[in-house]
C-alpha atoms as a PDB file:
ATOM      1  CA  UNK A   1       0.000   0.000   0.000  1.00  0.00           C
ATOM      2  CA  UNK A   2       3.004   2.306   0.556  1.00  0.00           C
ATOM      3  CA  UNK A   3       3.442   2.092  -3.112  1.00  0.00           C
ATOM      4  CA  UNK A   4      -0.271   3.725  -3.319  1.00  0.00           C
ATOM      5  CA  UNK A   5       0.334   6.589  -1.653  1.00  0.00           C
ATOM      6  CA  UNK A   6       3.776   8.036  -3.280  1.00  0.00           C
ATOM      7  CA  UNK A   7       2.921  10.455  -5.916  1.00  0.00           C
ATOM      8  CA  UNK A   8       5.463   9.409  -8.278  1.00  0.00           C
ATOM      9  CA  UNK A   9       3.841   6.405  -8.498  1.00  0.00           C
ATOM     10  CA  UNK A  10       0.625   7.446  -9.243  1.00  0.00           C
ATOM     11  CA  UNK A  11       1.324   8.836 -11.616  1.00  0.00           C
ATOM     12  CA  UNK A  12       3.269   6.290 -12.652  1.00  0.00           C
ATOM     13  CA  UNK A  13       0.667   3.851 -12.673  1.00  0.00           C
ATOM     14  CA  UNK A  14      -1.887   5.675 -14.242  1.00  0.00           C
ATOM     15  CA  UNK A  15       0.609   6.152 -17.219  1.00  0.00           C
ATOM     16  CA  UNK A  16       0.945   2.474 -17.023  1.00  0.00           C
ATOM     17  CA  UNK A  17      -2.584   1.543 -17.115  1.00  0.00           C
ATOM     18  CA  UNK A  18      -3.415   3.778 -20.196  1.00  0.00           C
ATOM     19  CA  UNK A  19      -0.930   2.427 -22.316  1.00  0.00           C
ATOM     20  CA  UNK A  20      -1.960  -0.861 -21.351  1.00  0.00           C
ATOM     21  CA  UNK A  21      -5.315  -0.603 -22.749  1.00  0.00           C
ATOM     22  CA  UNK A  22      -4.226   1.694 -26.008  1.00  0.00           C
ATOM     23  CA  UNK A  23      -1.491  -0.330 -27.225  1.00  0.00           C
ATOM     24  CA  UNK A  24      -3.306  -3.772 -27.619  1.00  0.00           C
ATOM     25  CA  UNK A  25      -6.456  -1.702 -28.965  1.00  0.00           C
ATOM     26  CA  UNK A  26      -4.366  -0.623 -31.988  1.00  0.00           C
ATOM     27  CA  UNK A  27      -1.770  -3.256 -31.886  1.00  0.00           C
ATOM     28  CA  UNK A  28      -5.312  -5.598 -32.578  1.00  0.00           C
ATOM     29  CA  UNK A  29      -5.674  -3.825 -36.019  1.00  0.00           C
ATOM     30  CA  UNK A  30      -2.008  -4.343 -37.174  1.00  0.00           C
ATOM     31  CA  UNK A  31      -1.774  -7.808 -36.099  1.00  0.00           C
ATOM     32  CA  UNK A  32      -4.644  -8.288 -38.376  1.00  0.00           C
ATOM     33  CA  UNK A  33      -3.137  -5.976 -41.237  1.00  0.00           C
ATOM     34  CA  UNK A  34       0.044  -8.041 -41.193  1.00  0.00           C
ATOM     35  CA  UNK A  35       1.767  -5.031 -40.124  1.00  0.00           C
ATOM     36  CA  UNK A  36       3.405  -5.965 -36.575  1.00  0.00           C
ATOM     37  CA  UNK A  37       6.766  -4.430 -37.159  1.00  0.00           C
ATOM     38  CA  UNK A  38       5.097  -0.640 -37.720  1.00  0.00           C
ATOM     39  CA  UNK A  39       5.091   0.372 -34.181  1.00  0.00           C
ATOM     40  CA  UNK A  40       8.785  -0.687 -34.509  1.00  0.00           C
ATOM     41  CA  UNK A  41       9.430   1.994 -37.763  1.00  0.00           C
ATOM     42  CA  UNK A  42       6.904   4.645 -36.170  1.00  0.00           C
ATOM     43  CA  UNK A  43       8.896   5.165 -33.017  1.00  0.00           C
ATOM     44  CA  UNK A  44      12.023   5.148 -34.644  1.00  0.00           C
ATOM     45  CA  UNK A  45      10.740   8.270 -36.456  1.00  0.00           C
ATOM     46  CA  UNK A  46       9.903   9.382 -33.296  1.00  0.00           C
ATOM     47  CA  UNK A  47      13.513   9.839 -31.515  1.00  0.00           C
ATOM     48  CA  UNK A  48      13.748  11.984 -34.553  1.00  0.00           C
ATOM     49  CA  UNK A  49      11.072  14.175 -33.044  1.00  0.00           C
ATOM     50  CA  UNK A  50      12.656  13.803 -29.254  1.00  0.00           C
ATOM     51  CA  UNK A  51      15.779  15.397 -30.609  1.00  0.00           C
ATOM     52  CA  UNK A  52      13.790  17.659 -32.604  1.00  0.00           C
ATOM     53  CA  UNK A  53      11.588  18.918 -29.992  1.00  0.00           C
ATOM     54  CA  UNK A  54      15.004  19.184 -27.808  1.00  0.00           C
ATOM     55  CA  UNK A  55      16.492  21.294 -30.101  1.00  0.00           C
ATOM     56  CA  UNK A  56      13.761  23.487 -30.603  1.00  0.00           C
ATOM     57  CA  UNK A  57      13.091  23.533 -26.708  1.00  0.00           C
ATOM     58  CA  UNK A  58      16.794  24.802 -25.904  1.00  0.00           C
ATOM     59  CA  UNK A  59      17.171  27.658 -28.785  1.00  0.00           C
ATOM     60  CA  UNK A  60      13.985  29.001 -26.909  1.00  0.00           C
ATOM     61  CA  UNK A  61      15.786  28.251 -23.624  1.00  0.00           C
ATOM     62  CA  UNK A  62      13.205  26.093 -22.231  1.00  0.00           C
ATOM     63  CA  UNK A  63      13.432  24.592 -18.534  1.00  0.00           C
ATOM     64  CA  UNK A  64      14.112  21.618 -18.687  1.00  0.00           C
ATOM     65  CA  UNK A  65      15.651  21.101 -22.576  1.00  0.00           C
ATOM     66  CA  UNK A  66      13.537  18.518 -23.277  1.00  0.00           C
ATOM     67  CA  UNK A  67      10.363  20.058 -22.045  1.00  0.00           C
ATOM     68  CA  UNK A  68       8.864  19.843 -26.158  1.00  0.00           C
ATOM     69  CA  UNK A  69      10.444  16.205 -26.706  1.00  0.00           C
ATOM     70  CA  UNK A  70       7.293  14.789 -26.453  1.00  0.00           C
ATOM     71  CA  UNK A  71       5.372  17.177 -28.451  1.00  0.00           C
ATOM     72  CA  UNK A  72       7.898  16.500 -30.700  1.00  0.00           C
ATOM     73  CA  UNK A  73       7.753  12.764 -30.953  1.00  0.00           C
ATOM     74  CA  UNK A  74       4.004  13.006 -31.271  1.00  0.00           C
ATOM     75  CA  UNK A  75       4.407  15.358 -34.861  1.00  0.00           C
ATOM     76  CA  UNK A  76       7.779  13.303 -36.132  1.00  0.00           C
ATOM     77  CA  UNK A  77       5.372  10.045 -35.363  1.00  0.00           C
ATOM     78  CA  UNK A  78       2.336  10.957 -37.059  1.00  0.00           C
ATOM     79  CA  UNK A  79       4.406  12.338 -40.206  1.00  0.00           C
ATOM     80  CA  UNK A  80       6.175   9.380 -40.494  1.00  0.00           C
ATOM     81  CA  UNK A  81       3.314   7.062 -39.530  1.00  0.00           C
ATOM     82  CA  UNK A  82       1.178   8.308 -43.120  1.00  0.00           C
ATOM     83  CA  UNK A  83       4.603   8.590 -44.861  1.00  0.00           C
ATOM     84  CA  UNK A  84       4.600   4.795 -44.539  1.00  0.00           C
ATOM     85  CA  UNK A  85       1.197   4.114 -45.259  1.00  0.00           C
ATOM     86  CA  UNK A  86       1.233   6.793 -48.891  1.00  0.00           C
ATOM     87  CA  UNK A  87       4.606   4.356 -49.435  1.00  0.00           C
ATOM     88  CA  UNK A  88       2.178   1.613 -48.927  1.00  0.00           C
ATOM     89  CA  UNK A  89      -0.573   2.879 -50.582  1.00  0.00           C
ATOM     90  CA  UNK A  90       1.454   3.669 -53.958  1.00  0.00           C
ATOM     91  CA  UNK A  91       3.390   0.474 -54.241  1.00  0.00           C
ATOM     92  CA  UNK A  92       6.664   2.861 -55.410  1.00  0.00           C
ATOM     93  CA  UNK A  93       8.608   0.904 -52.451  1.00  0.00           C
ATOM     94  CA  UNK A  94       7.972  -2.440 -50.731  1.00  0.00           C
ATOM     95  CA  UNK A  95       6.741  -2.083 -46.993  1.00  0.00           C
ATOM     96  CA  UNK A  96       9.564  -3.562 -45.707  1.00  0.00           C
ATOM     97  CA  UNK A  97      12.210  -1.192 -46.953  1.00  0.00           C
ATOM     98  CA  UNK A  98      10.036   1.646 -45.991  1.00  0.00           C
ATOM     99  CA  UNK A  99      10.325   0.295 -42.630  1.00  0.00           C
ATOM    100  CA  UNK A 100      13.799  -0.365 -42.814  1.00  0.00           C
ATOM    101  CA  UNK A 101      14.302   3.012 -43.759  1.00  0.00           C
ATOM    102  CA  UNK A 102      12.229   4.832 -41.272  1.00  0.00           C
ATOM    103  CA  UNK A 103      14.266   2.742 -38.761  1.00  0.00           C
ATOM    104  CA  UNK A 104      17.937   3.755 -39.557  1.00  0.00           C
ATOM    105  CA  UNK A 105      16.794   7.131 -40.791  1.00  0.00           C
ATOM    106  CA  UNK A 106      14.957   8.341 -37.177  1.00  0.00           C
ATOM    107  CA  UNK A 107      17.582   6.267 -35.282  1.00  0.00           C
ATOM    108  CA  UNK A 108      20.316   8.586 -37.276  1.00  0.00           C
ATOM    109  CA  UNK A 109      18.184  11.512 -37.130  1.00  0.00           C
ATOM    110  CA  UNK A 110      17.691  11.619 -33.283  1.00  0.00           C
ATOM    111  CA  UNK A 111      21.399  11.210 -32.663  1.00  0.00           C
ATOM    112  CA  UNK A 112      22.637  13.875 -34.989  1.00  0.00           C
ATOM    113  CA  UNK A 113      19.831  15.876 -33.973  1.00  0.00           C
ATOM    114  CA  UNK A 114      20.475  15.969 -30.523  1.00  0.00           C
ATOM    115  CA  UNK A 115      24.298  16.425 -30.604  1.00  0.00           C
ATOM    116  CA  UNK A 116      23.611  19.594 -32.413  1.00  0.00           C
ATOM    117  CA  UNK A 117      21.659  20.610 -29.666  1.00  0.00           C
ATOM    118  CA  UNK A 118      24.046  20.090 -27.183  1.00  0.00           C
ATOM    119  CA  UNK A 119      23.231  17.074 -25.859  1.00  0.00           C
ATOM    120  CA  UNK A 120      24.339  13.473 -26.113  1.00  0.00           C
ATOM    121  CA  UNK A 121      23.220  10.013 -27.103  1.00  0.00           C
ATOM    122  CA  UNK A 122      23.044   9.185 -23.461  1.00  0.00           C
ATOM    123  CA  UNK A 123      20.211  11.938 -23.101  1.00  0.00           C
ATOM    124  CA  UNK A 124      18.181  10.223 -25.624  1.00  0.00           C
ATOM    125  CA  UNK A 125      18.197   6.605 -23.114  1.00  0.00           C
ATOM    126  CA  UNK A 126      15.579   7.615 -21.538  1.00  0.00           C
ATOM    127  CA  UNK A 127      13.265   7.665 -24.636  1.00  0.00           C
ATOM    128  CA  UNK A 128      14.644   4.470 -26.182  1.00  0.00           C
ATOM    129  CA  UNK A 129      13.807   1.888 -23.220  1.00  0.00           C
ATOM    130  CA  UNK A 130      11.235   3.715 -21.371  1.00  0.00           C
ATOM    131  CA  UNK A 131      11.781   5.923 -17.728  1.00  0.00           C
ATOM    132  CA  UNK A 132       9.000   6.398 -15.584  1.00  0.00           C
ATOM    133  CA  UNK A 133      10.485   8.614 -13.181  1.00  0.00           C
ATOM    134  CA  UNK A 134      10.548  11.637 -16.016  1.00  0.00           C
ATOM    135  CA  UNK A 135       6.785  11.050 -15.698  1.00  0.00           C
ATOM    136  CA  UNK A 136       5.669  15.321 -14.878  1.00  0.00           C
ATOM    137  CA  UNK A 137       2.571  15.829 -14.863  1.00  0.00           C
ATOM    138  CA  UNK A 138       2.409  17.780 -17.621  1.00  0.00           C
ATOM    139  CA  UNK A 139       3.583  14.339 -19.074  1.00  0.00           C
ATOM    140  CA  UNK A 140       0.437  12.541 -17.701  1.00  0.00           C
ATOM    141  CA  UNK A 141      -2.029  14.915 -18.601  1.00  0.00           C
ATOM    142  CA  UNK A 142      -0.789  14.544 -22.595  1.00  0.00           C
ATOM    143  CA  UNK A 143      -1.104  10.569 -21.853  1.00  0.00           C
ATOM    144  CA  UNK A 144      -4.180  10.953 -20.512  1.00  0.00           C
ATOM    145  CA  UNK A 145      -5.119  13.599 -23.515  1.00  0.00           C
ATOM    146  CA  UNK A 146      -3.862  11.059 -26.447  1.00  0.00           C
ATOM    147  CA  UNK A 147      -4.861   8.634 -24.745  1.00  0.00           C
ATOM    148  CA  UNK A 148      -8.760   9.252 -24.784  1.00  0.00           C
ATOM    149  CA  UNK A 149      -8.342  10.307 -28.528  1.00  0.00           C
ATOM    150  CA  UNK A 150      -6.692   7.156 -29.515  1.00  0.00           C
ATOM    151  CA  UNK A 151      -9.567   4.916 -27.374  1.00  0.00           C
ATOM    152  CA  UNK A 152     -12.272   6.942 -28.797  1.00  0.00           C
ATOM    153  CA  UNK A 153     -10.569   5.923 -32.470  1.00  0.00           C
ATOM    154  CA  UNK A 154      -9.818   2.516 -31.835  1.00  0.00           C
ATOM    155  CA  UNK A 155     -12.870   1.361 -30.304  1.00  0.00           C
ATOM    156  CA  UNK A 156     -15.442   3.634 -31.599  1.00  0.00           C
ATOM    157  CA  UNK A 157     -14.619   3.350 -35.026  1.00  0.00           C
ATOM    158  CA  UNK A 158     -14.205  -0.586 -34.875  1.00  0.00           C
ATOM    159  CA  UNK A 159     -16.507  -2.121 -37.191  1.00  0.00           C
ATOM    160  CA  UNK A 160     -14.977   0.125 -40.038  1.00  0.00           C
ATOM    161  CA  UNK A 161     -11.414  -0.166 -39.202  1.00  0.00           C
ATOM    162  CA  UNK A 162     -11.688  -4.101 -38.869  1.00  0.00           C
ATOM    163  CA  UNK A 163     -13.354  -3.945 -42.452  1.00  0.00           C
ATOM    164  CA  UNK A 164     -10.313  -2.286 -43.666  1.00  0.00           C
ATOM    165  CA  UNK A 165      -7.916  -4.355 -41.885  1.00  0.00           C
ATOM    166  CA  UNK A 166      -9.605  -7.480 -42.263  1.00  0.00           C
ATOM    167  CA  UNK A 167     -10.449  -7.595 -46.407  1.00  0.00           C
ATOM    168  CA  UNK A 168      -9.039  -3.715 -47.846  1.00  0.00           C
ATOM    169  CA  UNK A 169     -11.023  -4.889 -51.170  1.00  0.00           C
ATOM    170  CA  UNK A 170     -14.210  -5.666 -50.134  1.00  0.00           C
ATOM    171  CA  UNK A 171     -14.179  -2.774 -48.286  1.00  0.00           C
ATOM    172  CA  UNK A 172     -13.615  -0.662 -51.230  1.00  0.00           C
ATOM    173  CA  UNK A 173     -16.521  -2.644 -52.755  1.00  0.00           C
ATOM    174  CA  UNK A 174     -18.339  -1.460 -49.835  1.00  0.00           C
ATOM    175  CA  UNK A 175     -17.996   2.094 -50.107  1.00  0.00           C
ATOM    176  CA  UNK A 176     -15.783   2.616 -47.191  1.00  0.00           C
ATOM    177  CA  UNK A 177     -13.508   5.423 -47.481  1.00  0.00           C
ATOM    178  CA  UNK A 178     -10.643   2.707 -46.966  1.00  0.00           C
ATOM    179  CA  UNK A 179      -8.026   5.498 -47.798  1.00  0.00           C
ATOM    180  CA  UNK A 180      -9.041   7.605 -44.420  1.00  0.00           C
ATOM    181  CA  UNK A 181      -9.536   4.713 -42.430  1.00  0.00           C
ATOM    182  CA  UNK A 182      -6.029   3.587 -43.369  1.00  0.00           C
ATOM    183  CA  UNK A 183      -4.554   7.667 -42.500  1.00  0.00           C
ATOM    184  CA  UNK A 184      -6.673   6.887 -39.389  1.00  0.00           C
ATOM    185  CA  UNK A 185      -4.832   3.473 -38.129  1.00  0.00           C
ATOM    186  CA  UNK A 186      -1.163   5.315 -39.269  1.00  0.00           C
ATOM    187  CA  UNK A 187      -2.280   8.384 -36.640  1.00  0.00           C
ATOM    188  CA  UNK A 188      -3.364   6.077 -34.143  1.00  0.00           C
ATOM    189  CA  UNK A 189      -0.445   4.181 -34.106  1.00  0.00           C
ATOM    190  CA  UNK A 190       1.900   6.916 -33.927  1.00  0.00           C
ATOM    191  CA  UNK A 191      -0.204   8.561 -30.803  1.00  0.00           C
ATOM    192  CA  UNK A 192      -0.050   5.365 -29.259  1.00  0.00           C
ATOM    193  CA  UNK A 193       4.000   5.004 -29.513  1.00  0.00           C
ATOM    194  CA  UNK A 194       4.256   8.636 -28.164  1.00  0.00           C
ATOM    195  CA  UNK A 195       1.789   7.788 -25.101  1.00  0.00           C
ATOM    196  CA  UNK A 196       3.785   4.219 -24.471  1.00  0.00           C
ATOM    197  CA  UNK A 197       7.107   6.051 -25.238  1.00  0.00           C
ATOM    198  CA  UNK A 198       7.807   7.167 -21.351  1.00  0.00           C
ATOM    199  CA  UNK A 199       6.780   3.687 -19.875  1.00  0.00           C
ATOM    200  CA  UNK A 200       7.837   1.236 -22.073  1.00  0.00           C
ATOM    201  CA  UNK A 201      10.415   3.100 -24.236  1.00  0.00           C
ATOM    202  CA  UNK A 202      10.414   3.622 -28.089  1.00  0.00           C
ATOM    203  CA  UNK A 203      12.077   0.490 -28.601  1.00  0.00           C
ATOM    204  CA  UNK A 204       9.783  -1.461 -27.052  1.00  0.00           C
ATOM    205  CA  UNK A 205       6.535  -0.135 -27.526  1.00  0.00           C
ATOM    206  CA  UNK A 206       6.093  -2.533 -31.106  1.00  0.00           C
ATOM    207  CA  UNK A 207       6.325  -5.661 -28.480  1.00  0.00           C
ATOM    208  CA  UNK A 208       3.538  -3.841 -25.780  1.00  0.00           C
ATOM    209  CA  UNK A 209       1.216  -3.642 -28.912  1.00  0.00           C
ATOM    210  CA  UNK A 210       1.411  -7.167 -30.462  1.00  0.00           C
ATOM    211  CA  UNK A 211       2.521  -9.305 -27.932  1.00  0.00           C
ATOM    212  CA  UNK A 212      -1.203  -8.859 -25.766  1.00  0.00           C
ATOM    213  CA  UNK A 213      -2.768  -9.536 -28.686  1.00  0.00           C
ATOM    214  CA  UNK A 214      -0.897 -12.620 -29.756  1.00  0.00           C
ATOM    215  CA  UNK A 215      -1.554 -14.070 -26.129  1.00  0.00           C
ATOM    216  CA  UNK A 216      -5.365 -13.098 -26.904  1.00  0.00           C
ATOM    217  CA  UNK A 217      -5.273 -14.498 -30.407  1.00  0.00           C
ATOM    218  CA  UNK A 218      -4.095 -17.973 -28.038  1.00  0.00           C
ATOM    219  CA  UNK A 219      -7.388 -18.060 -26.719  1.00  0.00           C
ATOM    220  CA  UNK A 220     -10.387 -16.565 -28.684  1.00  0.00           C
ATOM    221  CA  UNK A 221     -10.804 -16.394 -32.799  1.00  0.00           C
ATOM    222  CA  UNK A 222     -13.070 -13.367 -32.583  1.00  0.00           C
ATOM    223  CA  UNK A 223     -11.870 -10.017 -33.114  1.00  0.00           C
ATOM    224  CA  UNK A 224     -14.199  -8.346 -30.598  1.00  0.00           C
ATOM    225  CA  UNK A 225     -13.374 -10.880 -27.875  1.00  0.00           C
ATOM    226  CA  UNK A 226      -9.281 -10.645 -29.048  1.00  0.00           C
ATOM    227  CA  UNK A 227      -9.374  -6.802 -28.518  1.00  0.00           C
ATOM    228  CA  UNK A 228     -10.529  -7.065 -24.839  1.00  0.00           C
ATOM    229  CA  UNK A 229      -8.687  -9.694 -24.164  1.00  0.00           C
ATOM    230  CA  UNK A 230      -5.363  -7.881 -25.362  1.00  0.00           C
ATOM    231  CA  UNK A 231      -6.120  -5.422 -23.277  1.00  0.00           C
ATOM    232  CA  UNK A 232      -6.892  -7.108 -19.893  1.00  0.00           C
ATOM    233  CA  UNK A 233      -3.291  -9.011 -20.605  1.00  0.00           C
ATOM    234  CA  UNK A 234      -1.541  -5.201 -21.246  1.00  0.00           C
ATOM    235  CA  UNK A 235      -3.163  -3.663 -17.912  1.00  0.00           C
ATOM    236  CA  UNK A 236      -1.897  -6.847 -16.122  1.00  0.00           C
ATOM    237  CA  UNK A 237       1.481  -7.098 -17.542  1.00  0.00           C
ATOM    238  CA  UNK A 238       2.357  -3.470 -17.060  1.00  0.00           C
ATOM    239  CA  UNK A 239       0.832  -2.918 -13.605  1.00  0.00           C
ATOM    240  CA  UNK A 240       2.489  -5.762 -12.562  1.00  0.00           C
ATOM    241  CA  UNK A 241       5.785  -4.521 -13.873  1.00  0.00           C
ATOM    242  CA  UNK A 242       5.737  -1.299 -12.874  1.00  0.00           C
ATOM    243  CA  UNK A 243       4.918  -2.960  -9.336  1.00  0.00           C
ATOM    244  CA  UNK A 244       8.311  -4.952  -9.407  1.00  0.00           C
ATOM    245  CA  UNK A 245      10.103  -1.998 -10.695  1.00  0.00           C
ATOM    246  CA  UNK A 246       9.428   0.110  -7.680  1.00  0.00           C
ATOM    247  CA  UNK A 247      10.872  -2.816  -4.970  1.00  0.00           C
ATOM    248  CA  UNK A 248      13.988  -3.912  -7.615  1.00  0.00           C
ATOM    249  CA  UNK A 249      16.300  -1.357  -9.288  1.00  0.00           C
ATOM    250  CA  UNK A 250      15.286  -2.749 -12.602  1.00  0.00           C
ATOM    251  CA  UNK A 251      13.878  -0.937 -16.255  1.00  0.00           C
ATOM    252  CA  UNK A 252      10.239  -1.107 -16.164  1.00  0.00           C
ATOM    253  CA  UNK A 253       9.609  -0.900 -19.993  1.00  0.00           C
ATOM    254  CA  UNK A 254      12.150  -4.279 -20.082  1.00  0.00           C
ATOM    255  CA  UNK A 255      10.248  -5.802 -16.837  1.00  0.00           C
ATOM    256  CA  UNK A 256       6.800  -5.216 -18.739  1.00  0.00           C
ATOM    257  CA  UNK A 257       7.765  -6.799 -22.143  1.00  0.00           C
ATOM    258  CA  UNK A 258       9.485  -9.624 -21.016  1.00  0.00           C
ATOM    259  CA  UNK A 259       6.792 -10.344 -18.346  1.00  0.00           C
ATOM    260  CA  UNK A 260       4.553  -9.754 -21.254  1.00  0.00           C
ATOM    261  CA  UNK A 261       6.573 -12.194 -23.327  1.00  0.00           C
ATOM    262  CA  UNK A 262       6.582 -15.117 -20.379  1.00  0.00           C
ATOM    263  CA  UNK A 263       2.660 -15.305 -20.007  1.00  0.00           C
ATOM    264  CA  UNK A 264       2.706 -15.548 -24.168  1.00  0.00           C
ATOM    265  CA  UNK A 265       5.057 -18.593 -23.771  1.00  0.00           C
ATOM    266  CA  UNK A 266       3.010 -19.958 -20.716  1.00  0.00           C
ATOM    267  CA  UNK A 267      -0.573 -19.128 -22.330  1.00  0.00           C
ATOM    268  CA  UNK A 268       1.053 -21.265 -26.062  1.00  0.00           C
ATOM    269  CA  UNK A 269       1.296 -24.365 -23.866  1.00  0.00           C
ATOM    270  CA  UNK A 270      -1.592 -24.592 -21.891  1.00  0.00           C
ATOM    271  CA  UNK A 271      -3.908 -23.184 -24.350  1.00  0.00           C
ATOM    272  CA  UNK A 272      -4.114 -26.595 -26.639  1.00  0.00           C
ATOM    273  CA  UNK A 273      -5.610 -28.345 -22.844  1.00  0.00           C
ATOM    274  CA  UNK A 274      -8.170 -25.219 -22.246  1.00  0.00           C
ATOM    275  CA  UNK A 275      -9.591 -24.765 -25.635  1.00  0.00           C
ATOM    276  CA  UNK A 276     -12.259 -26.745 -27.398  1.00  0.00           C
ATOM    277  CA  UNK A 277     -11.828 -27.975 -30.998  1.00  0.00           C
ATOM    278  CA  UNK A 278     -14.072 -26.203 -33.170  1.00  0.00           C
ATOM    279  CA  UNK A 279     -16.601 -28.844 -35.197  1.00  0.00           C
ATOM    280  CA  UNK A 280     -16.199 -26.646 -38.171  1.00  0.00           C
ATOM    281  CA  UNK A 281     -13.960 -23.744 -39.361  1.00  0.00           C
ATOM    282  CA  UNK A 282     -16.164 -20.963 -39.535  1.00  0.00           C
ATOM    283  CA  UNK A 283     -14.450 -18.521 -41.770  1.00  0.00           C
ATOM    284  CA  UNK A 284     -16.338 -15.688 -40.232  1.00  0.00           C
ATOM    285  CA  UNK A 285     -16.912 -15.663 -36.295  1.00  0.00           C
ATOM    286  CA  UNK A 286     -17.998 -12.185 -35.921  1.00  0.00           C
ATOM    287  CA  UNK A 287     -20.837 -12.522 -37.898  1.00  0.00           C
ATOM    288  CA  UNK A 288     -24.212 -14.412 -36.833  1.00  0.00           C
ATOM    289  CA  UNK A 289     -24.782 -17.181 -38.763  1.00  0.00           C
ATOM    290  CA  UNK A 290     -27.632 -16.675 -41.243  1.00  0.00           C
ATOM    291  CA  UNK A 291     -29.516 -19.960 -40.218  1.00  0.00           C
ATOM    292  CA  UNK A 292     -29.499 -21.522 -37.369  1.00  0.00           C
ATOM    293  CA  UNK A 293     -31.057 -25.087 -37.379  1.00  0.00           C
ATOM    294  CA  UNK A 294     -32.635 -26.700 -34.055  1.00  0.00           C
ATOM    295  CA  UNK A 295     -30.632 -29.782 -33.599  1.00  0.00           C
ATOM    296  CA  UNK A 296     -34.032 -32.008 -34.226  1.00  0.00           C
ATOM    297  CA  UNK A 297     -34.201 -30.511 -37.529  1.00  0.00           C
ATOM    298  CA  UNK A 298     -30.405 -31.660 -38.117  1.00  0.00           C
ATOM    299  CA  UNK A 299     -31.213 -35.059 -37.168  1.00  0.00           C
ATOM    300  CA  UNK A 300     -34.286 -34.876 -39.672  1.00  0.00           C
ATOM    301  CA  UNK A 301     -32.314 -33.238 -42.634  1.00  0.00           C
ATOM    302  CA  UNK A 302     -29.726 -36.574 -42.302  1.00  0.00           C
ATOM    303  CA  UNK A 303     -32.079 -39.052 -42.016  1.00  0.00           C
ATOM    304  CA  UNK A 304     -34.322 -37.539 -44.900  1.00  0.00           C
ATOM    305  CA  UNK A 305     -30.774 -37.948 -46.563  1.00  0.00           C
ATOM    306  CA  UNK A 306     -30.309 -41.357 -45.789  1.00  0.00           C
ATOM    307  CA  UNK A 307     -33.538 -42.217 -46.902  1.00  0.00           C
ATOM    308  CA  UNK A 308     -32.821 -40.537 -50.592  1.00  0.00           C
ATOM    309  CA  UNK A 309     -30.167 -43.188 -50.673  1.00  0.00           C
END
């Protein structure tokens, strides 16, 4: 309970329990776009906007120099975050080496960046693997801000954005503006690395969005049930890791993912004994099925079958 009461932890926590309910809410819609490794390219891009923001901060001779990185990040993210998606779009580059770029270009950008503003690499550590005791709360209140945009996106727009992500064509044949939808899971995506950036670290925000949903995907089929269940495992795994953090001198955003990464390996081998075999593949389990036969009537229908033979 001590832990409760110290405010540094609060507002610790609360960091930690928004971004475990954001990043499995997005993280949901690039597992099922087959686009895992974006969070990974997006906050790349965003050191970029760290150093940027830094820079900018100290030639107005802000207290303390890095009082714009996140403001920052969040502008480098979403830039790069519909860069990679008009790359996408066009088909002028492959995805992967648009990722592959984005991550060697923001990882070179943010060092550059920041040496010119007087800093150092070692300024930019912080960022990269996460450090919850930079939480201000000034900090918090842009979590909680991005946070409640990115929710609102994610959850209220779901039905669209998992027509998109699911089938891109027969949404087009639907008359979904798939383009806008797709702008609209880049911009999430990059809000979500800049809220996860302080907890986790930029590095390892991809791993706080996918991994909760692969555990999920262990367990239910439906995308619905996979969304909530992602985010029951984030709020777990990064409460919990926070929690050890604050009795063991150890990095919370590495405490997180690899707890994270442990109940994904436990989940994979008990999940086979917990789960029953479906009788048929059904190739779409969000939708109701259009007929539903009593099971007298399925006896009937075989024996009237038989009976033909």
């Amino acid at each position: 309970m001590l832990m409760l009461t110290d405010p540094f932890m609060q507002r610790a926590l609360i960091a930690a329990l928004l971004v475990g309910i954001t990043a499995p809410v997005v993280g949901t819609y690039l597992v099922q776009r087959k686009l895992s490794l974006l969070g990974d390219g997006i906050g790349h891009v965003a050191l970029t906007g760290v150093a940027l923001g830094w820079l900018v901060g100290a030639g107005m001779g802000l207290t303390p120099n890095d009082a714009l990185a996140i403001p920052g990040a969040v502008v480098a993210a979403v830039i790069g975050a519909v860069l990679i998606e008009v790359v996408r779009r066009r088909g002028r580059t492959s995805g992967d080496l648009a990722l592959a770029i984005m991550f060697y270009g923001g990882i070179a950008g943010g060092v550059f960046l920041i040496g010119i503003a007087g800093g150092s690499s070692g300024n930019l550590m912080q960022y990269l693997f996460g450090s919850i005791s930079t939480v201000t709360d000034a900090d918090l209140w842009l979590t909680v801000v991005l946070s409640l945009v990115v929710l609102a996106v994610g959850v209220g727009l779901r039905h669209a954005l998992f027509s998109v992500s699911h089938d891109e064509e027969f949404a087009v044949a639907s008359g979904l503006p798939v383009w806008a939808l797709n702008i609209i899971v880049a911009v999430v995506s990059a809000l979500t690395v800049t809220v996860a950036m302080r907890v986790v670290g930029l590095l390892l925000v991809s791993a706080l969005m996918i991994v909760p949903v692969a555990v999920a995907q262990q367990v239910t089929h439906a995308f619905g049930r996979t969304m909530f269940t992602a985010c029951v495992v984030g709020v777990v795994v990064c409460v919990s890791g926070l929690s050890f953090t604050y009795w063991y001198n150890v990095s919370p955003g590495a405490t997180i993912v690899v707890l994270a990464i442990a109940v994904y390996a436990v989940v994979s081998l008990v999940a086979p004994f917990l789960t029953r075999r479906r009788p048929a593949h059904d190739p779409h389990p969000d939708l109701p099925d259009d007929v539903d036969l009593p099971a007298a009537a399925s006896e009937r229908a075989v024996a009237a079958a038989k009976e033909c033979r």
